[in-house]
Protein backbone atom coordinates (compact mmCIF):
# COMPACT_ATOMS: atom_id res chain seq x y z
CA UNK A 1 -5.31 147.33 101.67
CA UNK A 2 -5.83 145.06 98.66
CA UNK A 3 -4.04 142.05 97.35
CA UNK A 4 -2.34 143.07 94.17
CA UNK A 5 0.44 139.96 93.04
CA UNK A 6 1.58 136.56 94.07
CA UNK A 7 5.08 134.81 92.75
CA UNK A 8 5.85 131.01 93.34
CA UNK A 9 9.06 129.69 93.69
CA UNK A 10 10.11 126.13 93.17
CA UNK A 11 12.95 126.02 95.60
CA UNK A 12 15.51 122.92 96.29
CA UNK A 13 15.61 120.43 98.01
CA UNK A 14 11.70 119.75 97.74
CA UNK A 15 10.05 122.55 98.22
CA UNK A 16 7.42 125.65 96.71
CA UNK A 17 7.55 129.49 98.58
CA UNK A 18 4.44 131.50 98.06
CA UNK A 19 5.06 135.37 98.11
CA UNK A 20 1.93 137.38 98.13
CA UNK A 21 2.25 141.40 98.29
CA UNK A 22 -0.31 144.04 98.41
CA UNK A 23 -0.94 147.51 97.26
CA UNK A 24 0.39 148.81 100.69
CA UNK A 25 3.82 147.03 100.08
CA UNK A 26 3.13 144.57 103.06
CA UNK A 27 4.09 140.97 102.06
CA UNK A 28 3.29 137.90 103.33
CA UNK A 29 5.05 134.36 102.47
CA UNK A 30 3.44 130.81 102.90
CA UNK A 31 4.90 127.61 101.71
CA UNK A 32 2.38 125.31 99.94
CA UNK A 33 3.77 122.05 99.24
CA UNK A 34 3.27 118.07 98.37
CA UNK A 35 6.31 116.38 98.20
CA UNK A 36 6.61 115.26 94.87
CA UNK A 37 4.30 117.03 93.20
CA UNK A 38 5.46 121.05 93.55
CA UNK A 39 4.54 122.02 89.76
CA UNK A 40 1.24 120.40 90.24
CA UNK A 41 0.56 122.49 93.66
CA UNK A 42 2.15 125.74 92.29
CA UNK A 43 -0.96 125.29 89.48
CA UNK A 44 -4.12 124.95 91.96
CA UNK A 45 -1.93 127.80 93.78
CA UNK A 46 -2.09 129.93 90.81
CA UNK A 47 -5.89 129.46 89.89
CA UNK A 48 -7.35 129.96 93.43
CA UNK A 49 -5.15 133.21 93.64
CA UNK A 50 -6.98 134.44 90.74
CA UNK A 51 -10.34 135.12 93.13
CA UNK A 52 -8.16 136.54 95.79
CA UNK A 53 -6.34 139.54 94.00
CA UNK A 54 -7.72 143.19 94.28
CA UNK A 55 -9.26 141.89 97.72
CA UNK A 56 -9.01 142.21 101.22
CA UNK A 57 -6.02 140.41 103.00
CA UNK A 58 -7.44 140.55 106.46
CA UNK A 59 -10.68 138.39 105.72
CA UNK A 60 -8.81 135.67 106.18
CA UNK A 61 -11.83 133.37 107.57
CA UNK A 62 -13.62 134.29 104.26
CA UNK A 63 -11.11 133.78 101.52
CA UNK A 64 -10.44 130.12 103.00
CA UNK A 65 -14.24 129.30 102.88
CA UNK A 66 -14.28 130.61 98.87
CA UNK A 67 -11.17 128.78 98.59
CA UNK A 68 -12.83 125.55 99.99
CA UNK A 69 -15.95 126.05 99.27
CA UNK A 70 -15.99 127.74 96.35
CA UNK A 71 -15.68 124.33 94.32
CA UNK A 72 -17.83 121.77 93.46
CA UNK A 73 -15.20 119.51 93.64
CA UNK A 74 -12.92 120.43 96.88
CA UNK A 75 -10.47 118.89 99.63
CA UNK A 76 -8.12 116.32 98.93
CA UNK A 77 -4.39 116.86 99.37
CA UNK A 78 -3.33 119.14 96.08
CA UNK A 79 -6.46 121.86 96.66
CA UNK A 80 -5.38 121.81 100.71
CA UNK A 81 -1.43 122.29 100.13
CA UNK A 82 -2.82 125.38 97.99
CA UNK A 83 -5.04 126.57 100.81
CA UNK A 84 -2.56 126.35 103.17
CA UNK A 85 0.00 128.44 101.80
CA UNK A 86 -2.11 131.18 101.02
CA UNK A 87 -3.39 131.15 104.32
CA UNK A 88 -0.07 131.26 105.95
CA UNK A 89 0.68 133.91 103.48
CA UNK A 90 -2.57 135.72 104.45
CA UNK A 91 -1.59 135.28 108.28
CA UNK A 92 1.72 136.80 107.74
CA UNK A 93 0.42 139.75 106.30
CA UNK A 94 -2.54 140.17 108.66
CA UNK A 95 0.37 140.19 111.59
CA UNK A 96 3.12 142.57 109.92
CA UNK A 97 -0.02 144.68 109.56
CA UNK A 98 -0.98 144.58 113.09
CA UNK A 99 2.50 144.48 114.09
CA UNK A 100 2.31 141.50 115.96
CA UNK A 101 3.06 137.66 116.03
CA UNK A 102 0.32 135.90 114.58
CA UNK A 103 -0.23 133.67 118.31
CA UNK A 104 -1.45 137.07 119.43
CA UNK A 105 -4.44 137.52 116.77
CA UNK A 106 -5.35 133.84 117.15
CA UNK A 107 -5.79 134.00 121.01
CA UNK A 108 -2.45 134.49 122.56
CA UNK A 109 0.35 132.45 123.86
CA UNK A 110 -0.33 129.07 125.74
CA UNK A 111 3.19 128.41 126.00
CA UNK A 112 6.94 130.59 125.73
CA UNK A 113 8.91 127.66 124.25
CA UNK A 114 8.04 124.41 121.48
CA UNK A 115 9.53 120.84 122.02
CA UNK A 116 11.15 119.47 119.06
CA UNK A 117 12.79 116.38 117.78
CA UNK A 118 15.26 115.51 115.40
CA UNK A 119 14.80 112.80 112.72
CA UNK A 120 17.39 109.71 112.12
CA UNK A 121 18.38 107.10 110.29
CA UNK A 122 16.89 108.03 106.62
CA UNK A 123 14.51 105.96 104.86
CA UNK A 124 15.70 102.97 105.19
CA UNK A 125 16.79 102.57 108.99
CA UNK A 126 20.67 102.51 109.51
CA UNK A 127 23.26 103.66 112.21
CA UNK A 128 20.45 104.37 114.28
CA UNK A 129 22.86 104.51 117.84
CA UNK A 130 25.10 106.78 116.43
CA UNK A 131 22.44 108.92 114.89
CA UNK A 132 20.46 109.47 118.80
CA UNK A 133 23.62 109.85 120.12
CA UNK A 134 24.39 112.77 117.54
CA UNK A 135 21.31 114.33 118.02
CA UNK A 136 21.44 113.96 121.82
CA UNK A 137 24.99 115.86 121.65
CA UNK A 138 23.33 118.76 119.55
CA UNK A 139 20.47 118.74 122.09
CA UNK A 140 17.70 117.32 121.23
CA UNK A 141 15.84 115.47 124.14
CA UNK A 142 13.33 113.41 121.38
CA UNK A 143 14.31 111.91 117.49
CA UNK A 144 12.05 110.19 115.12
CA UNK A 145 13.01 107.12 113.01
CA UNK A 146 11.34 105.02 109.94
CA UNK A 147 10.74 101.60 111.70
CA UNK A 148 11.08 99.50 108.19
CA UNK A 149 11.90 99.61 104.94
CA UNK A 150 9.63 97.41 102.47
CA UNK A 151 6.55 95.12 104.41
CA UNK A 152 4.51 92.64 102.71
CA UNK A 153 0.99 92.35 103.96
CA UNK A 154 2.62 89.14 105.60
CA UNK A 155 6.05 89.53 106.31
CA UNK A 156 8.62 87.62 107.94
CA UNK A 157 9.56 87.98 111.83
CA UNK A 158 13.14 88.11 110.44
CA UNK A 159 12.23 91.78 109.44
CA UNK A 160 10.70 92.17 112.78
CA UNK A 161 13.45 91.16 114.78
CA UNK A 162 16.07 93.67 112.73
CA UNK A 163 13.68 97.01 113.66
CA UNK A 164 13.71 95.25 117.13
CA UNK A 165 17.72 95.22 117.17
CA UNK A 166 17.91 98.71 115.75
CA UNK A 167 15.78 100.14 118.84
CA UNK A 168 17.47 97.73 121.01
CA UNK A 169 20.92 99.66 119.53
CA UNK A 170 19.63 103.27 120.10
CA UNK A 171 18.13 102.38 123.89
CA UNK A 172 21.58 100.91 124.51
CA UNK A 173 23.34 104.16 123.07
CA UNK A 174 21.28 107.01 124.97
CA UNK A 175 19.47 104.89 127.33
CA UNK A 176 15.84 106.85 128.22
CA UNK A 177 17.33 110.00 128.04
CA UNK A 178 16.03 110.14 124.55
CA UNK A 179 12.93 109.52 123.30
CA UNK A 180 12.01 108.23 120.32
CA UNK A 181 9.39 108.28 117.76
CA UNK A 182 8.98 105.00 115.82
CA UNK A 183 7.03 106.08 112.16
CA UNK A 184 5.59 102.80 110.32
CA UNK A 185 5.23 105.57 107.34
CA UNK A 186 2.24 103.33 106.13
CA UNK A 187 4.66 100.51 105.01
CA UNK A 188 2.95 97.76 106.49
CA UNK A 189 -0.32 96.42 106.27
CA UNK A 190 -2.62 95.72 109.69
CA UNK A 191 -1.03 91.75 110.27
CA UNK A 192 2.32 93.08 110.43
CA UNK A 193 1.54 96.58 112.61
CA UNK A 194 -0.36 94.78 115.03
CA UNK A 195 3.00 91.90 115.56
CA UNK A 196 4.86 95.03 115.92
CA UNK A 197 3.04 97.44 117.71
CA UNK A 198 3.28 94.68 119.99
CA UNK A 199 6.89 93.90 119.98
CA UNK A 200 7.64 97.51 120.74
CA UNK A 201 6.28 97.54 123.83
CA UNK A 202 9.30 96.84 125.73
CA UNK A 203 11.30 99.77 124.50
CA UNK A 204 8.90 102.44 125.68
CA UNK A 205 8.71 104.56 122.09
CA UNK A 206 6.91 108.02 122.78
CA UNK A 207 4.70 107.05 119.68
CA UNK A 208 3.97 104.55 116.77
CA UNK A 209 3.40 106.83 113.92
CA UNK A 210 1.13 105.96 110.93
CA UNK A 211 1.11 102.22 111.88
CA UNK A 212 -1.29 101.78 109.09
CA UNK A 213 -2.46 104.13 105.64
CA UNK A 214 -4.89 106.55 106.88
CA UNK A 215 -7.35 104.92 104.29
CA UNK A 216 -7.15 101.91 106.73
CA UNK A 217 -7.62 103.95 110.11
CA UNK A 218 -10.84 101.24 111.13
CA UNK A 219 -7.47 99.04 111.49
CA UNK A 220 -6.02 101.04 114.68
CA UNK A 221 -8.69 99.77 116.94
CA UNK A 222 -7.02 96.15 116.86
CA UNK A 223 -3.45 97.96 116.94
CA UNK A 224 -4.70 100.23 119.62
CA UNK A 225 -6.42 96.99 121.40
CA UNK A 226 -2.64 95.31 121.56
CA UNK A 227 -0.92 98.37 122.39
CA UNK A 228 -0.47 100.78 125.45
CA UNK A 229 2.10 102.96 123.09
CA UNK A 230 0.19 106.51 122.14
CA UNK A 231 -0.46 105.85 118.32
CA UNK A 232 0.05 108.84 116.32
CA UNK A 233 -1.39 109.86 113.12
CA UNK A 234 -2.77 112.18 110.41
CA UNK A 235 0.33 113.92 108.23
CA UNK A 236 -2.04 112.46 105.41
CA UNK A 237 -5.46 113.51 106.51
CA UNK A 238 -6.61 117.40 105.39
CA UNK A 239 -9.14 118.43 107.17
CA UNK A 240 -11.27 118.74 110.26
CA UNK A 241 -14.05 116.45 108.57
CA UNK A 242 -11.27 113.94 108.12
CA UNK A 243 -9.92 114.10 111.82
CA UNK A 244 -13.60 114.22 112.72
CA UNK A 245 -14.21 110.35 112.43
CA UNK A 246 -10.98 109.34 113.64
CA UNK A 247 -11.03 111.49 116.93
CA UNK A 248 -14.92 110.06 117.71
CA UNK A 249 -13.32 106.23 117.22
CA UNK A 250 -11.32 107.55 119.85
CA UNK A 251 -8.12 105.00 119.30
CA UNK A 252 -5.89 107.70 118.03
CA UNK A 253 -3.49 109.42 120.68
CA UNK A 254 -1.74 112.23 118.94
CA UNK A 255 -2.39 113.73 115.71
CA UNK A 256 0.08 115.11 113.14
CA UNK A 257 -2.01 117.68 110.38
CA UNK A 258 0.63 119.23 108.59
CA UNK A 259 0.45 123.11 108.63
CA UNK A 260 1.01 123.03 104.68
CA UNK A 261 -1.17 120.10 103.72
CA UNK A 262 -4.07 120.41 105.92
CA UNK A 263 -5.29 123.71 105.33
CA UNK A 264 -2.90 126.49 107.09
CA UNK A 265 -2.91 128.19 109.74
CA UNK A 266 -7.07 128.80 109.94
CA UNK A 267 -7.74 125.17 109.61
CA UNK A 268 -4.81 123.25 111.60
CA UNK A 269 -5.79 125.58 114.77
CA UNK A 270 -9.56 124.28 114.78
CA UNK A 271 -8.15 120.51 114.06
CA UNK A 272 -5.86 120.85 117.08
CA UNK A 273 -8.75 122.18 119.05
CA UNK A 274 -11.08 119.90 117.90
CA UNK A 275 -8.61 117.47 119.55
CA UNK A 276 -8.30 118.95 123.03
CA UNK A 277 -11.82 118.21 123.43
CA UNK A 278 -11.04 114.01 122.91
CA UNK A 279 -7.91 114.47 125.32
CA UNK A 280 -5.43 113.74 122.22
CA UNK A 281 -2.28 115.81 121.96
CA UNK A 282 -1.14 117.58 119.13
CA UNK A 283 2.37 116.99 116.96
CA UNK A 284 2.02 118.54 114.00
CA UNK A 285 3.87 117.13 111.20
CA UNK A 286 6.57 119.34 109.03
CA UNK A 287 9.63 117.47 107.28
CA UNK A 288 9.50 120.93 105.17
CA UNK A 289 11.02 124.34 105.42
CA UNK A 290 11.35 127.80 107.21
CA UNK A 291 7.63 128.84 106.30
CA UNK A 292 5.74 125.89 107.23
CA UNK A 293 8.03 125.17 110.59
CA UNK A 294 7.15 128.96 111.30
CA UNK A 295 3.52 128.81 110.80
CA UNK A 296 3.77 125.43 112.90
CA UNK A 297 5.43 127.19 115.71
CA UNK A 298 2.71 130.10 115.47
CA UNK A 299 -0.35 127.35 116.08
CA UNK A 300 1.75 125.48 118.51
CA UNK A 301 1.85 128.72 120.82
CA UNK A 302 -1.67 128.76 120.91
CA UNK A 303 -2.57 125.50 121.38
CA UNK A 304 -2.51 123.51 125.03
CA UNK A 305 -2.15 120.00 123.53
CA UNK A 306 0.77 120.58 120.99
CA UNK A 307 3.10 118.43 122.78
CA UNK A 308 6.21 118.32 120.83
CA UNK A 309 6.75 119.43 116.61
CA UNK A 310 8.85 118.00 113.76
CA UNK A 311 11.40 119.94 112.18
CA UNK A 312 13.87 119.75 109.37
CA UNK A 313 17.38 120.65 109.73
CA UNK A 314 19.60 117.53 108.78
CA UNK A 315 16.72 115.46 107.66
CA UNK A 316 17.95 113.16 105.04
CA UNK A 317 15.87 114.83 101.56
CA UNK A 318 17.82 118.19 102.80
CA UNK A 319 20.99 118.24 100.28
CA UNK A 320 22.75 121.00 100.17
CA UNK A 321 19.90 123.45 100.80
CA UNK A 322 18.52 123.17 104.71
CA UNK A 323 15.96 124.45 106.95
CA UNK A 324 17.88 127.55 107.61
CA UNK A 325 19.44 128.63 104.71
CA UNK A 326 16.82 131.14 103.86
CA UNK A 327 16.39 133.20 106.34
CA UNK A 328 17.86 136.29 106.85
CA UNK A 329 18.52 135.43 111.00
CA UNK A 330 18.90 131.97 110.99
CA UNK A 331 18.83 132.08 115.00
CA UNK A 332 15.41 132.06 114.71
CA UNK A 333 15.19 128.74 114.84
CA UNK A 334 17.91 128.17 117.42
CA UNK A 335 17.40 124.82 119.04
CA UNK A 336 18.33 124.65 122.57
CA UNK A 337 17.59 121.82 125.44
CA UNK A 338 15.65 120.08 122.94
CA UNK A 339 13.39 123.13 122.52
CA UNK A 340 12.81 126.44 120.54
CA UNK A 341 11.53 129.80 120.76
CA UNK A 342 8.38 130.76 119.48
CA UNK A 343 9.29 133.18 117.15
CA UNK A 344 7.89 136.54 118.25
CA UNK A 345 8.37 139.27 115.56
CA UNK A 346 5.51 140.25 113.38
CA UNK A 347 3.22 137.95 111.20
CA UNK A 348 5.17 134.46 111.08
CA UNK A 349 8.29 135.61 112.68
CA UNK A 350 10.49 135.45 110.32
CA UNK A 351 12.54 137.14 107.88
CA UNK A 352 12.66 135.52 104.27
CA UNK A 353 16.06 135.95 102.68
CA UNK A 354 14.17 137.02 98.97
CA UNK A 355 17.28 137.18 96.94
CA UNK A 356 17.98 133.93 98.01
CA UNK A 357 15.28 132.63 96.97
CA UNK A 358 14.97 134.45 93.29
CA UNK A 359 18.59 133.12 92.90
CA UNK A 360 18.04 129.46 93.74
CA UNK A 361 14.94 128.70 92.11
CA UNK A 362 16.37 129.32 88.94
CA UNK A 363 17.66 125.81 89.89
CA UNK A 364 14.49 124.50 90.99
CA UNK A 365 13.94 120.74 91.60
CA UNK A 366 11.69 118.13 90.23
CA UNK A 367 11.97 116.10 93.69
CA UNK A 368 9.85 112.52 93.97
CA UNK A 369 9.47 110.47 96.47
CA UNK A 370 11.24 106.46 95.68
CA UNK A 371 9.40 104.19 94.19
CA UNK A 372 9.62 100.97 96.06
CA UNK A 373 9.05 97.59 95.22
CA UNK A 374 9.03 93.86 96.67
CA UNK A 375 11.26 91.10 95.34
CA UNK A 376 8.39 89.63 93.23
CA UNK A 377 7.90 92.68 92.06
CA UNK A 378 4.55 94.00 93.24
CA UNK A 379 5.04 98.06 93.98
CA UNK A 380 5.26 98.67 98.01
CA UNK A 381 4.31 101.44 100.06
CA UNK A 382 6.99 103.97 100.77
């Protein structure tokens, strides 16, 4: 069996499908993605596929080392999003052939059944109570919120004390009954996290996520130092060499490599290993669609310390096109208890809805992430 074509497809609200068939007519789909910067990805996409065609599908462990390796220059998050998808397109293949979920060519299940959580609130916090109680109703046992909106370096405790009456709102709506995942998104700098690391304490979050830029991870030994809150981490790191470092510091609690940014399948299930061995769970990070969640949900299986995974349906960037719109079975993905299925039919276990797809990205989307910036005018971090 060879690799004979790929096609891309830019597909709304934010996000690129990669369809790779072969001479045998077995396909295989991945979804290779940075928010924000699709056209760029669907480029580095394009160029590394040129090595791959007329070759082997099933040396999967090879073609990501050319991939990687194969460059002078290499990593970094553009050159990983295009990894990734081709990997999870690889995987898919490599399962459909086999007939067989991909957990069971990557060492079997660990687990029948994935936590999930729901996120709330949008991107700037609001109408957090009502959102948890919501989700609760359709659910979900766990949501995720953005803590702040714009943080100066120093900020005022006037800003602290509104996240503090938000969580405050949602504890009083759905008690501990839901859990709740508290993301600093990198918006504040290390005087501000460590005030409200701090702060947070008495609400019992199940994580601080990302409480400073991952450029600044030296920082979360203060944060972790003021802190008994699990500190989460990673959606912006891209490979095991940059998880290395932070799991020997050893102040992280639970990382977050996304399945479409941090190499695929192949690399995300060595990461997650890698962690088992430091005693830090595993919550792999996916605001994205059907592909990625899928792939997630194929690690997950596998993995002991994959505690709980991110999903997309109703987040806030999904306008009029959501998590489960292309699929063919959209019960896939049926959330119930707060958990869902791993999906068991062949390769990624799922079903892509192709003329879907063909149809809607003729729309396309040139999606970007805000731009931010403080009242004097300086830009902040989103």
């Amino acid at each position: 069996m060879k690799i004979k074509s790929h096609q891309l497809y830019i597909i709304p609200p934010r996000w690129l499908f990669l369809k790779i068939e072969t001479d045998e007519g077995i396909v295989g789909w991945g979804e290779p993605i940075i928010e924000g910067k699709a056209a760029t990805v669907k480029a580095a996409v394009d160029e590394l596929m040129q090595s791959l065609i007329g070759k082997d599908p099933m040396d999967i462990e090879h073609h990501w080392n050319t991939m990687y390796r194969g460059g002078f220059y290499r990593g970094g998050p553009i050159l990983m999003s295009a990894i990734s998808g081709i990997d999870q397109a690889l995987w898919d293949i490599k399962g459909k052939y086999f007939n067989a979920p991909i957990y069971q060519l990557i060492g079997g299940k660990a687990r029948d059944k994935m936590r999930v959580y729901s996120w709330i609130g949008g991107d700037r916090p609001n109408d957090i109570a009502n959102a948890a109680k919501a989700a609760k109703e359709q659910g979900f046992t766990a949501v995720k919120m953005n803590a702040t909106d714009e943080m100066q370096y120093i900020d005022s405790y006037e800003k602290i004390k509104r996240v503090l009456q938000r969580v405050a709102a949602l504890r009083d709506a759905v008690g501990m009954s839901v859990e709740v995942g508290i993301d600093f998104h990198g918006r504040l700098h290390k005087p501000m996290a460590k005030v409200l690391a701090k702060e947070l304490e008495q609400f019992h979050p199940m994580f601080i996520e990302e409480p400073v830029l991952p450029e600044n991870n030296e920082a979360l030994k203060e944060i972790a130092q003021l802190t008994s809150i699990p500190i989460a981490t990673g959606e912006r790191m891209f490979s095991r060499w940059h998880f290395k470092q932070l799991l020997h510091d050893g102040y992280v609690d639970i990382i977050q490599p996304d399945l479409s940014h941090a190499g695929g399948i192949t690399e995300c299930k060595k990461i997650i290993s890698m962690a088992e061995a430091y005693d830090v769970a595993a919550a792999p990070h996916c605001p994205l669609g059907p592909i990625a969640l899928a792939a997630c949900l194929q690690v997950d299986a596998t993995c002991h310390n994959a505690f709980i995974q991110e999903q997309s349906l109703g987040i806030h960037y999904n306008t009029n096109n959501d998590l489960l719109d292309y699929l063919q079975d959209a019960s896939v993905f049926k959330y119930e208890n707060g958990f869902v299925n791993i999906p068991s039919a062949p390769g990624l276990g799922i079903t892509i809805n192709e003329e879907k797809v063909i149809e809607i990205a003729k729309l396309g989307h040139n999606w970007k992430n805000p731009l931010w910036h403080h009242e004097d005018g300086s830009v902040a971090e989103w």
